[in-house]
N, C-alpha and C. Protein backbone atom coordinates (compact mmCIF):
# COMPACT_ATOMS: atom_id res chain seq x y z
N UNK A 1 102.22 114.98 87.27
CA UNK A 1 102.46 113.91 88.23
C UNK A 1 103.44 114.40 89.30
N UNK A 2 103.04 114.06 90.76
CA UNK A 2 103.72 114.78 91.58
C UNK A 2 104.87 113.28 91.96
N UNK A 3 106.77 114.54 91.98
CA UNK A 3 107.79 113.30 92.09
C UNK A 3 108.55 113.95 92.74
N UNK A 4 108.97 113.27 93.49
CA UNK A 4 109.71 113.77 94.45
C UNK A 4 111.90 113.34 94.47
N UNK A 5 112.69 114.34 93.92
CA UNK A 5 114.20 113.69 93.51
C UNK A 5 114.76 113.99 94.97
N UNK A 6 115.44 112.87 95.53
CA UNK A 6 116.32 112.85 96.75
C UNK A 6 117.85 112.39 96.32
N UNK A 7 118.79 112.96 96.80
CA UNK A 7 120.03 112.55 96.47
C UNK A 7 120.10 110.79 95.79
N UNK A 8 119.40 109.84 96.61
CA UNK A 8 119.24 108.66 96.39
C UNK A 8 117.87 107.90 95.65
N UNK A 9 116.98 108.76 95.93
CA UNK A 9 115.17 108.21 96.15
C UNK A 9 114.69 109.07 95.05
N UNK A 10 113.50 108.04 94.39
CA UNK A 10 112.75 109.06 93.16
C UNK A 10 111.31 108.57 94.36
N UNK A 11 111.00 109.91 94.71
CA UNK A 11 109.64 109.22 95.49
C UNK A 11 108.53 109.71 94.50
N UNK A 12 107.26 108.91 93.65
CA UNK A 12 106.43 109.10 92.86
C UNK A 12 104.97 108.35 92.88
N UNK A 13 104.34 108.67 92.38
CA UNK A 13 103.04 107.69 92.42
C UNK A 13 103.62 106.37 91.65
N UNK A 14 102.22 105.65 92.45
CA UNK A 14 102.58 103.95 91.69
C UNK A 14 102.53 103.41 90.76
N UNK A 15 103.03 102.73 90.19
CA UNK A 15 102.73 102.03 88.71
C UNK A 15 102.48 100.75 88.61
N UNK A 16 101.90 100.05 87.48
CA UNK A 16 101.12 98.72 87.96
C UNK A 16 102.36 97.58 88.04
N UNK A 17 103.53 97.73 87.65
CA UNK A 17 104.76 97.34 88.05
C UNK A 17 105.37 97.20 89.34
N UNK A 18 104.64 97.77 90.44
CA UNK A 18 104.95 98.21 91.75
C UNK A 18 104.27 97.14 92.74
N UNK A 19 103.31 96.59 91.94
CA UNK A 19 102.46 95.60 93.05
C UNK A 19 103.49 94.50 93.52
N UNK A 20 104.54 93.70 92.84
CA UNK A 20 104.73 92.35 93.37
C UNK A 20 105.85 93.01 94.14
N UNK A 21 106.80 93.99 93.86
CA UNK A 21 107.98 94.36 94.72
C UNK A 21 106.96 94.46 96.07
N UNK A 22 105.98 94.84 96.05
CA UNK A 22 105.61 95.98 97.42
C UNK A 22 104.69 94.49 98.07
N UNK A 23 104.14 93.50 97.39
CA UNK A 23 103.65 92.58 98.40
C UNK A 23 104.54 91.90 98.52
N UNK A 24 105.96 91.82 97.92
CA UNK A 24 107.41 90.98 98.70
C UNK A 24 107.42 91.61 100.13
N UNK A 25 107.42 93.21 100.17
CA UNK A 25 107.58 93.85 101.50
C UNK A 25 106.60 93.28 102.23
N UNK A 26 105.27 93.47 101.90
CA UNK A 26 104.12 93.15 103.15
C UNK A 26 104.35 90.90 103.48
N UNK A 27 104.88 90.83 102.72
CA UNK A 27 104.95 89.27 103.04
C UNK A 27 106.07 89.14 103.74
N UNK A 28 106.47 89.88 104.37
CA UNK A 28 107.70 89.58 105.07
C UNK A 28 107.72 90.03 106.81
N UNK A 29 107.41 88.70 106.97
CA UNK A 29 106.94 89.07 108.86
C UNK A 29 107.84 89.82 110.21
N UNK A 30 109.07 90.16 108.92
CA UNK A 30 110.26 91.16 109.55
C UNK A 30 109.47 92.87 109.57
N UNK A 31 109.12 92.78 108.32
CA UNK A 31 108.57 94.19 108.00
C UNK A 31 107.41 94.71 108.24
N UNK A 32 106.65 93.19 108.73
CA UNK A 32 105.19 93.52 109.02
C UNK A 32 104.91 93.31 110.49
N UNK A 33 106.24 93.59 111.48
CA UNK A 33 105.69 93.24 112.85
C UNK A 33 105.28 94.18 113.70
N UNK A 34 105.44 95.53 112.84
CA UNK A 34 105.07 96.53 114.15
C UNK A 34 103.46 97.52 112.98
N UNK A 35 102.77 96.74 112.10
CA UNK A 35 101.82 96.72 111.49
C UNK A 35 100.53 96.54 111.95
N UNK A 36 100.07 97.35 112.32
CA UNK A 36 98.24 96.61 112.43
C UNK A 36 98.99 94.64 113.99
N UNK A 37 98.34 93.84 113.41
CA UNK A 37 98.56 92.73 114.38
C UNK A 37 100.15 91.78 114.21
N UNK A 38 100.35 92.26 112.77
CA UNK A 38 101.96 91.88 112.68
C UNK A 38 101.82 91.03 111.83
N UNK A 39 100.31 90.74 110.77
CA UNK A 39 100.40 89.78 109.81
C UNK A 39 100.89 90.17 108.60
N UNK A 40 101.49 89.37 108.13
CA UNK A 40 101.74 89.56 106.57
C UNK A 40 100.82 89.90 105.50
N UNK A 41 100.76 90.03 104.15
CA UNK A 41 99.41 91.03 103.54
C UNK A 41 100.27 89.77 101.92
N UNK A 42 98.97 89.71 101.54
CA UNK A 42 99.30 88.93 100.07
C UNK A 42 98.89 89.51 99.01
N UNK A 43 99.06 89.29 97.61
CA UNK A 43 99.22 90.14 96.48
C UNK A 43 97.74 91.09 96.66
N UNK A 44 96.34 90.38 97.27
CA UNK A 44 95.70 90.67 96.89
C UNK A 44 95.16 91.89 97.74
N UNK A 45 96.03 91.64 99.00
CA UNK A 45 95.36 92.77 99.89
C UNK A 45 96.85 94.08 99.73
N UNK A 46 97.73 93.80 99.39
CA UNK A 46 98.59 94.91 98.81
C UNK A 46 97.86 95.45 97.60
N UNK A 47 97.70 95.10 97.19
CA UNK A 47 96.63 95.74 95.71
C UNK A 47 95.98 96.22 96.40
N UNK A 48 94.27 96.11 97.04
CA UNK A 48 93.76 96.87 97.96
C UNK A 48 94.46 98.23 98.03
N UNK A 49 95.60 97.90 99.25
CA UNK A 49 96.22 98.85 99.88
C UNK A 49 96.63 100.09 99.04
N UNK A 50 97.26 99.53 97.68
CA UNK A 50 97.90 100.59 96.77
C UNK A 50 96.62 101.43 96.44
N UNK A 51 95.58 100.71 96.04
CA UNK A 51 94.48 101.03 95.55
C UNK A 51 94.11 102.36 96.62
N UNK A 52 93.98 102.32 97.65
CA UNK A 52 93.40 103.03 98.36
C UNK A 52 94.53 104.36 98.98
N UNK A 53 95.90 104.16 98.52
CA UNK A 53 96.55 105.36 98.73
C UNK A 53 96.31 106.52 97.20
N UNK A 54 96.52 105.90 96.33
CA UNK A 54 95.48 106.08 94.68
C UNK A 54 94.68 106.95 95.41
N UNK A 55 93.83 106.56 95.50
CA UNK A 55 92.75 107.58 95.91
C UNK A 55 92.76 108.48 97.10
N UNK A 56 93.46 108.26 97.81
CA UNK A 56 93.44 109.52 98.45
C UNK A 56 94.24 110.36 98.01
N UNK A 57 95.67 110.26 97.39
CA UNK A 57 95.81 111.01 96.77
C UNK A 57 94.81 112.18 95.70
N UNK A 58 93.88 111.60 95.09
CA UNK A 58 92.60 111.99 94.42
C UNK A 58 92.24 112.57 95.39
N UNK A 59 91.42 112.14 96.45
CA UNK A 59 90.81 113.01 97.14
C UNK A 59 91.18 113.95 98.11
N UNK A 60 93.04 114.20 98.40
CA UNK A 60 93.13 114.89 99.05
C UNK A 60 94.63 115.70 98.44
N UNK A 61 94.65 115.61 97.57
CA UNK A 61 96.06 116.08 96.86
C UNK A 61 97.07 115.75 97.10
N UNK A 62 97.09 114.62 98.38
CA UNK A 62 98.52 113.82 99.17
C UNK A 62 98.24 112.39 99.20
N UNK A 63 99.48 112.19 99.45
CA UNK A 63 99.45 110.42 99.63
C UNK A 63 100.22 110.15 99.75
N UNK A 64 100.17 108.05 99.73
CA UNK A 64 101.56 107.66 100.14
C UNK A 64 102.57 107.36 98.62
N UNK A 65 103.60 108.09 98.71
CA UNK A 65 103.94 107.40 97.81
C UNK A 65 105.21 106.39 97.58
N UNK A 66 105.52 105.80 96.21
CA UNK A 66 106.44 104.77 96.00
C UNK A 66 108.00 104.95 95.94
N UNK A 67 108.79 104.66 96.39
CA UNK A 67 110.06 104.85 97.18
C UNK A 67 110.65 104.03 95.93
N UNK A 68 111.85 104.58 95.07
CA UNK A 68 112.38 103.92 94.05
C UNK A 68 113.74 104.23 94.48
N UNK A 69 114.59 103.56 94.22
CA UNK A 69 116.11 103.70 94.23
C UNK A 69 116.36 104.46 93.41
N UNK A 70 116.88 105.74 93.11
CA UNK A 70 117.64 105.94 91.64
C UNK A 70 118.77 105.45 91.32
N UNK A 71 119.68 104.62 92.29
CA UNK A 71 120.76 103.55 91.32
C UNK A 71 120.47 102.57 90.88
N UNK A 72 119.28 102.25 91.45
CA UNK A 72 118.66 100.82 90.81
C UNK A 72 117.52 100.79 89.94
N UNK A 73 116.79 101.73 89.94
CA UNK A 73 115.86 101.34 90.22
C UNK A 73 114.73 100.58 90.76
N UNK A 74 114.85 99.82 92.10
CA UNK A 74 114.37 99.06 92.51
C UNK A 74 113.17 99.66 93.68
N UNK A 75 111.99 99.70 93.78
CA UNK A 75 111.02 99.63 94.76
C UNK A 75 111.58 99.20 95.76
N UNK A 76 111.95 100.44 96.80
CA UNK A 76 112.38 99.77 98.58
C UNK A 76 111.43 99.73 99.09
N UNK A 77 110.50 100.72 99.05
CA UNK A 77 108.73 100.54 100.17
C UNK A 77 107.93 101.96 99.33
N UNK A 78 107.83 102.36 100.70
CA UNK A 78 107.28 103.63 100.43
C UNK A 78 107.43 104.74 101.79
N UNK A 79 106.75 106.07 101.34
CA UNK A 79 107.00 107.03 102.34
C UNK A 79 105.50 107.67 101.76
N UNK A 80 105.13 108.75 103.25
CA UNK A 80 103.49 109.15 102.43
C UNK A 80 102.84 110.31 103.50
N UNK A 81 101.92 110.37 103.16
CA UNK A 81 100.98 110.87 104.10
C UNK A 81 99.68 110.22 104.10
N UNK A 82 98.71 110.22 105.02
CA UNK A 82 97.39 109.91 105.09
C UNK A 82 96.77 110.66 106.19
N UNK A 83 95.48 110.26 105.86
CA UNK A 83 94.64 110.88 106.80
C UNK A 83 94.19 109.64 108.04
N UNK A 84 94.64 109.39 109.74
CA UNK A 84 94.10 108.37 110.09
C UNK A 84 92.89 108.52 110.62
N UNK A 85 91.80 107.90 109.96
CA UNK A 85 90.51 108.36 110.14
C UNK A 85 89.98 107.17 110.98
N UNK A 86 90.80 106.02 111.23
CA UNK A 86 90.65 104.94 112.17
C UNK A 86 90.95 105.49 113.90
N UNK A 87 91.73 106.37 113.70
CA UNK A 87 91.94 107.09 114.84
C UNK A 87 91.41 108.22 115.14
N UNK A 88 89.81 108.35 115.57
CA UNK A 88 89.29 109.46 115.84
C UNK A 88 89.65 110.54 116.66
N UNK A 89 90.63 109.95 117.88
CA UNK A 89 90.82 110.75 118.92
C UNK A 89 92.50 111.32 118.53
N UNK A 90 92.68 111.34 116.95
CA UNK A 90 93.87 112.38 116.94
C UNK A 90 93.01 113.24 115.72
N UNK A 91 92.29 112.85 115.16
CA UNK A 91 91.40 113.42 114.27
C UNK A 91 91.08 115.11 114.07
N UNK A 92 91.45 116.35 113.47
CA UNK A 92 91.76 116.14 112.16
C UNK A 92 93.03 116.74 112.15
N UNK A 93 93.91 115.15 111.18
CA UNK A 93 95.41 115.32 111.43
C UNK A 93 95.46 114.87 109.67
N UNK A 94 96.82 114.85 109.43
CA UNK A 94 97.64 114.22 108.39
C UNK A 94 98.67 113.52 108.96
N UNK A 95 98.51 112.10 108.85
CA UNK A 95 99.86 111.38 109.24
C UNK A 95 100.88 111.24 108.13
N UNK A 96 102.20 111.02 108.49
CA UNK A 96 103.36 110.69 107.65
C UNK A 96 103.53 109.26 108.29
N UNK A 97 104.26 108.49 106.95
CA UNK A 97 104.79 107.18 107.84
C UNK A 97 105.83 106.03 106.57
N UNK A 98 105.77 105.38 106.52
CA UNK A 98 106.88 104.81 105.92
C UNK A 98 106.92 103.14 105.96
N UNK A 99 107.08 102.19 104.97
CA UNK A 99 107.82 100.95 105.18
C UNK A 99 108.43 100.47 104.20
N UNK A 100 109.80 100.07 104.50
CA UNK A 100 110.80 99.11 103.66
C UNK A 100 111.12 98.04 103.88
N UNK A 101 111.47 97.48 102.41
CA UNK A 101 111.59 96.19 102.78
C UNK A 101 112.92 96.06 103.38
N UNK A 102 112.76 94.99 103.98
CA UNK A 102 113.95 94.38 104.95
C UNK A 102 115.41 94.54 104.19
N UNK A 103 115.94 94.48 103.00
CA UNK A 103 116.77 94.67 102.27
C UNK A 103 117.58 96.09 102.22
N UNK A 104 116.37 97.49 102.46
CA UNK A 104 116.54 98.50 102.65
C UNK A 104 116.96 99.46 104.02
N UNK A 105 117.40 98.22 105.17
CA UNK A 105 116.77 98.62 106.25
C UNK A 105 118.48 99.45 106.67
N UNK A 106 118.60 100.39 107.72
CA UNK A 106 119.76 100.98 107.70
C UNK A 106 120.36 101.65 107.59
N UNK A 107 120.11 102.00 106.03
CA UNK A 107 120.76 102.94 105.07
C UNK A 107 120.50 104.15 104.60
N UNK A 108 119.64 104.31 105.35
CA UNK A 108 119.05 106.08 106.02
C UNK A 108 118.18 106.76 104.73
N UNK A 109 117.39 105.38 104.37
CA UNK A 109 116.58 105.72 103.35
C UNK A 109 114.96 106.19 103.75
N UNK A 110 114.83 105.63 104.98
CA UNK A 110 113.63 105.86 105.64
C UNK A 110 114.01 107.40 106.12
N UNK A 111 114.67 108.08 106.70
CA UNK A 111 114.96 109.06 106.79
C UNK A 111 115.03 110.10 105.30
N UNK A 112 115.16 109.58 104.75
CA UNK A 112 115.50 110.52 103.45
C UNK A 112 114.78 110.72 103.07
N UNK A 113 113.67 109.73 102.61
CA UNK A 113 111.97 109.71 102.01
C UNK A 113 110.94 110.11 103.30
N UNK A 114 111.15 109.62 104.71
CA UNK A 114 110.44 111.31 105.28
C UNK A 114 110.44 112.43 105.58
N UNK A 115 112.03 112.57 105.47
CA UNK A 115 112.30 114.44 105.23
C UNK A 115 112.08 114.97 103.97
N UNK A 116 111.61 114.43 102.86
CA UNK A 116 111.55 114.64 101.60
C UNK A 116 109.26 114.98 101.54
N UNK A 117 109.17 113.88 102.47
CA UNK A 117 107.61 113.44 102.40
C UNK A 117 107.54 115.10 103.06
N UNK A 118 107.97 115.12 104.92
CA UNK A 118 107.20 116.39 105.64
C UNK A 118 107.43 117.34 104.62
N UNK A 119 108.82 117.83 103.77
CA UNK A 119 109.10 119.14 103.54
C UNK A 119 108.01 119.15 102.57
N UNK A 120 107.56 118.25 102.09
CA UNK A 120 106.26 117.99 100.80
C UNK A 120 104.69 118.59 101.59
N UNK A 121 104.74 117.82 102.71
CA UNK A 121 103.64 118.51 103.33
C UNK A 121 103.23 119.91 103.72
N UNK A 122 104.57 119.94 104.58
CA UNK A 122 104.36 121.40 104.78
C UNK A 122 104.89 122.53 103.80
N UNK A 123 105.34 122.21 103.36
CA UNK A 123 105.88 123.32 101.63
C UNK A 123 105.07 123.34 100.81
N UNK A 124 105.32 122.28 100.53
CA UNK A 124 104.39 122.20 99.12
C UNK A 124 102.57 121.98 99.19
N UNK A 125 102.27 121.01 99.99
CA UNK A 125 100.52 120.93 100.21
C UNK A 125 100.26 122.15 101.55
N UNK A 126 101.09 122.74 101.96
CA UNK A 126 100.55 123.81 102.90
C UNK A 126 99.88 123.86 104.03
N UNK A 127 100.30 122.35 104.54
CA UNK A 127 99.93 122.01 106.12
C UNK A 127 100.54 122.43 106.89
N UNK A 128 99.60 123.04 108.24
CA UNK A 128 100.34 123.38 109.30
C UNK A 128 101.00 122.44 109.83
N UNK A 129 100.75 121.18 109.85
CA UNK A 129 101.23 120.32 111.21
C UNK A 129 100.94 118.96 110.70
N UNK A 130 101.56 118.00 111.11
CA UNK A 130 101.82 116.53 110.31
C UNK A 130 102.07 115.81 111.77
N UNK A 131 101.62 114.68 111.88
CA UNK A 131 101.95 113.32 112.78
C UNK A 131 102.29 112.46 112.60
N UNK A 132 103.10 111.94 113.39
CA UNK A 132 103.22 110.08 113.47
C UNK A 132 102.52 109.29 114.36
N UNK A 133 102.57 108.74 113.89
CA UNK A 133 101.70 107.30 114.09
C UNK A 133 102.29 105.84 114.38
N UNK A 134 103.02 105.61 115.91
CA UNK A 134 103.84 104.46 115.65
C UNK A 134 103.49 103.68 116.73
N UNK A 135 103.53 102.55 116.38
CA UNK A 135 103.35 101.37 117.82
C UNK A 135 104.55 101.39 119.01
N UNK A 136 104.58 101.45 119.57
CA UNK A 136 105.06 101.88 121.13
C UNK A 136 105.90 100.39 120.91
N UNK A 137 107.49 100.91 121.06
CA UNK A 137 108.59 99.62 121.32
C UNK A 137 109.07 99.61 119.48
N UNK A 138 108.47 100.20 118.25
CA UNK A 138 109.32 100.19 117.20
C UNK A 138 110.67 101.50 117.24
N UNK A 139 111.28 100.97 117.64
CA UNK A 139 112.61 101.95 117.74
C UNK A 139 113.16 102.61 116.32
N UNK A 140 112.88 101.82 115.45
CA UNK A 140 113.34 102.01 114.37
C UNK A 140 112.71 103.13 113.46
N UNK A 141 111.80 103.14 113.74
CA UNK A 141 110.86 104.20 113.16
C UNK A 141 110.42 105.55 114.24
N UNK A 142 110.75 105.19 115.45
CA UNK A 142 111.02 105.92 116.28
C UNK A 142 112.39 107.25 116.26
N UNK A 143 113.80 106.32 115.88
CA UNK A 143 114.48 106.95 115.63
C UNK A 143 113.99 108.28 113.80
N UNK A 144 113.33 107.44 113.16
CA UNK A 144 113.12 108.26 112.16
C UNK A 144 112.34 109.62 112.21
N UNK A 145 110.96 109.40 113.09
CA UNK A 145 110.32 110.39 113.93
C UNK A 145 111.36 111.44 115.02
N UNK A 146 112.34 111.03 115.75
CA UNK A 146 113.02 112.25 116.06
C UNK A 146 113.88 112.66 115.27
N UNK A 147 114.44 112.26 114.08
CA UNK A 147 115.27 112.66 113.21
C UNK A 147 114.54 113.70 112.05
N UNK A 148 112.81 113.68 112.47
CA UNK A 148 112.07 114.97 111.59
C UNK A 148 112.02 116.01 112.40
N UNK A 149 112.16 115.88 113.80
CA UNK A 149 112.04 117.18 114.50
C UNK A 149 111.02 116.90 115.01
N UNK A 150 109.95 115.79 115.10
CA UNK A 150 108.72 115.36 115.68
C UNK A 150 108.83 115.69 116.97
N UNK A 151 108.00 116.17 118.30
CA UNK A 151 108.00 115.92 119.52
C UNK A 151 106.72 115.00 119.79
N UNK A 152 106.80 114.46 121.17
CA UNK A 152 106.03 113.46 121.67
C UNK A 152 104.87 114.54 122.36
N UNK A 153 103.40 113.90 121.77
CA UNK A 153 102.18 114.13 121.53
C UNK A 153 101.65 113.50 122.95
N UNK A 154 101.64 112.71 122.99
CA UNK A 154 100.48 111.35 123.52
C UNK A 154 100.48 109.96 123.36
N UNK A 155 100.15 109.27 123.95
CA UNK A 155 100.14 108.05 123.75
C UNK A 155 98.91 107.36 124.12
N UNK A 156 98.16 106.78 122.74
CA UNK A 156 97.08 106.19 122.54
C UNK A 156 96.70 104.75 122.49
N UNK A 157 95.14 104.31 122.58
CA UNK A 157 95.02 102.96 122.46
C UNK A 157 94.61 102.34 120.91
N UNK A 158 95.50 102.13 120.32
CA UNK A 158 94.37 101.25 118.80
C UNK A 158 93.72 100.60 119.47
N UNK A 159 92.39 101.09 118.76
CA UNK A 159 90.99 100.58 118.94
C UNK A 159 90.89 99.53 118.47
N UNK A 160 91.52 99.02 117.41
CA UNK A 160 91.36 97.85 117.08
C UNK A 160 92.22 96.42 118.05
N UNK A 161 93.32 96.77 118.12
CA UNK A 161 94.37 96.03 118.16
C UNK A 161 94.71 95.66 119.71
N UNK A 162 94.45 96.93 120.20
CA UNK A 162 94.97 97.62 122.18
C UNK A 162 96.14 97.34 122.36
N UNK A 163 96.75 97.55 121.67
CA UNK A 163 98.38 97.83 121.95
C UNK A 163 98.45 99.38 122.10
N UNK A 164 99.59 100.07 122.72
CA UNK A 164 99.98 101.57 122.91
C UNK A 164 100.25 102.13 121.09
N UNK A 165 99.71 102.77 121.09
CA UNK A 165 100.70 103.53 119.96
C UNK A 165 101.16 105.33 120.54
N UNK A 166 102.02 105.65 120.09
CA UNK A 166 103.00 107.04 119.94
C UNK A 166 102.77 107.60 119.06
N UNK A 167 101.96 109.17 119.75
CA UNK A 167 101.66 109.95 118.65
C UNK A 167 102.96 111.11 118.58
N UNK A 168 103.72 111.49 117.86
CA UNK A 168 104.23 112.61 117.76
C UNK A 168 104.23 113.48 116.60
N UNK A 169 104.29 114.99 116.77
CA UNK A 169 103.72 116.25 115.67
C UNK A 169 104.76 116.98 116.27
N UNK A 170 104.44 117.42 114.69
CA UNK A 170 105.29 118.61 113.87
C UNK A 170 104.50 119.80 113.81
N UNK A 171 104.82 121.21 113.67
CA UNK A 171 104.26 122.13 113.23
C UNK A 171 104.83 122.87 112.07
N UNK A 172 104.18 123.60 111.87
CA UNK A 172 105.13 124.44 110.81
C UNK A 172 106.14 125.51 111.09
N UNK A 173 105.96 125.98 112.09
CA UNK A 173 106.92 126.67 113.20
C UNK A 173 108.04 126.23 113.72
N UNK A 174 107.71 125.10 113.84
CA UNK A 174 108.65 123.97 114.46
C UNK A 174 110.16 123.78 113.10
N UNK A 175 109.63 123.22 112.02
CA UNK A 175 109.90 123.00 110.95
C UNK A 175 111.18 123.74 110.36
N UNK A 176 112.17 122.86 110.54
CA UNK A 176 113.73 123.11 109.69
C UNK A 176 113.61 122.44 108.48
N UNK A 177 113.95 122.96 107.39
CA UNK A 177 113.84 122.15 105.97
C UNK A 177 115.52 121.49 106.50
């Protein structure tokens, strides 16, 4: 089982214990505003969701995974990789990306679990190059993207949504552990 130890963070795959912490996060219209349209997600479509990072992990040896406190143990969100295959025109990439719940917000945990996620990508799964993926005006996750060393890519239309999103990449060249 792939786990990831951070001074603070046990980042690991999910357990069926993980569903109600993680649809507290998606039900919370603080955490879900710079998401897809900014709706909230209920037990049943967080299940979905977990469901389908599960498997890509399976099918691609990466994923997103579950963000645990090690003083608490408590589920803050998660940190990950995916493939965005909704986004053809950055296509073929690996995105990194991240969400916590509102409780977690601050405390440089989102930072910790994606410098922990890229050095995973590019170290350990042996990718050249990793992206973000962020809606244009989230600062917050913005700041986390220049705090990996990310530079600014492009700026695209979700096809779904037509709001701007901000692409920025990493290389492996690029790349300070």
């Amino acid at each position: 089982m792939t786990e990831i130890h951070t001074p603070r963070l046990l980042l690991r795959r999910w357990y069926d214990d993980d569903l109600a912490p993680m649809a507290d996060i998606n039900a919370d219209p603080a955490v879900m505003r710079w998401i897809d349209d900014g709706s909230v997600r209920d037990l049943d479509a967080t299940a979905e969701e977990i469901e389908r990072w599960e498997e890509e992990w399976d099918e691609e040896g990466f994923g997103v995974f579950a963000v645990e406190l090690l003083a608490s143990g408590e589920l803050a969100g998660f940190a990950g990789l995916s493939v965005p295959e909704r986004l053809p025109e950055v296509m073929p990439a690996v995105a990194i990306g991240w969400r916590f719940g509102s409780p977690f917000w601050g405390q440089g945990y989102a930072s910790e679990a994606a410098h922990a996620t890229l050095e995973f990508a590019l170290q350990d799964r042996g990718l050249d190059r990793v992206i973000s993926i962020n809606r244009t005006g989230n600062l917050a996750s913005l700041n986390v993207v220049r705090k990996l060393g990310m530079e600014p890519e492009r700026t695209i239309e979700d096809p779904e949504y037509g709001f701007p999103l901000s692409v920025h990449a990493i290389d492996l060249t690029e790349y300070q552990a």
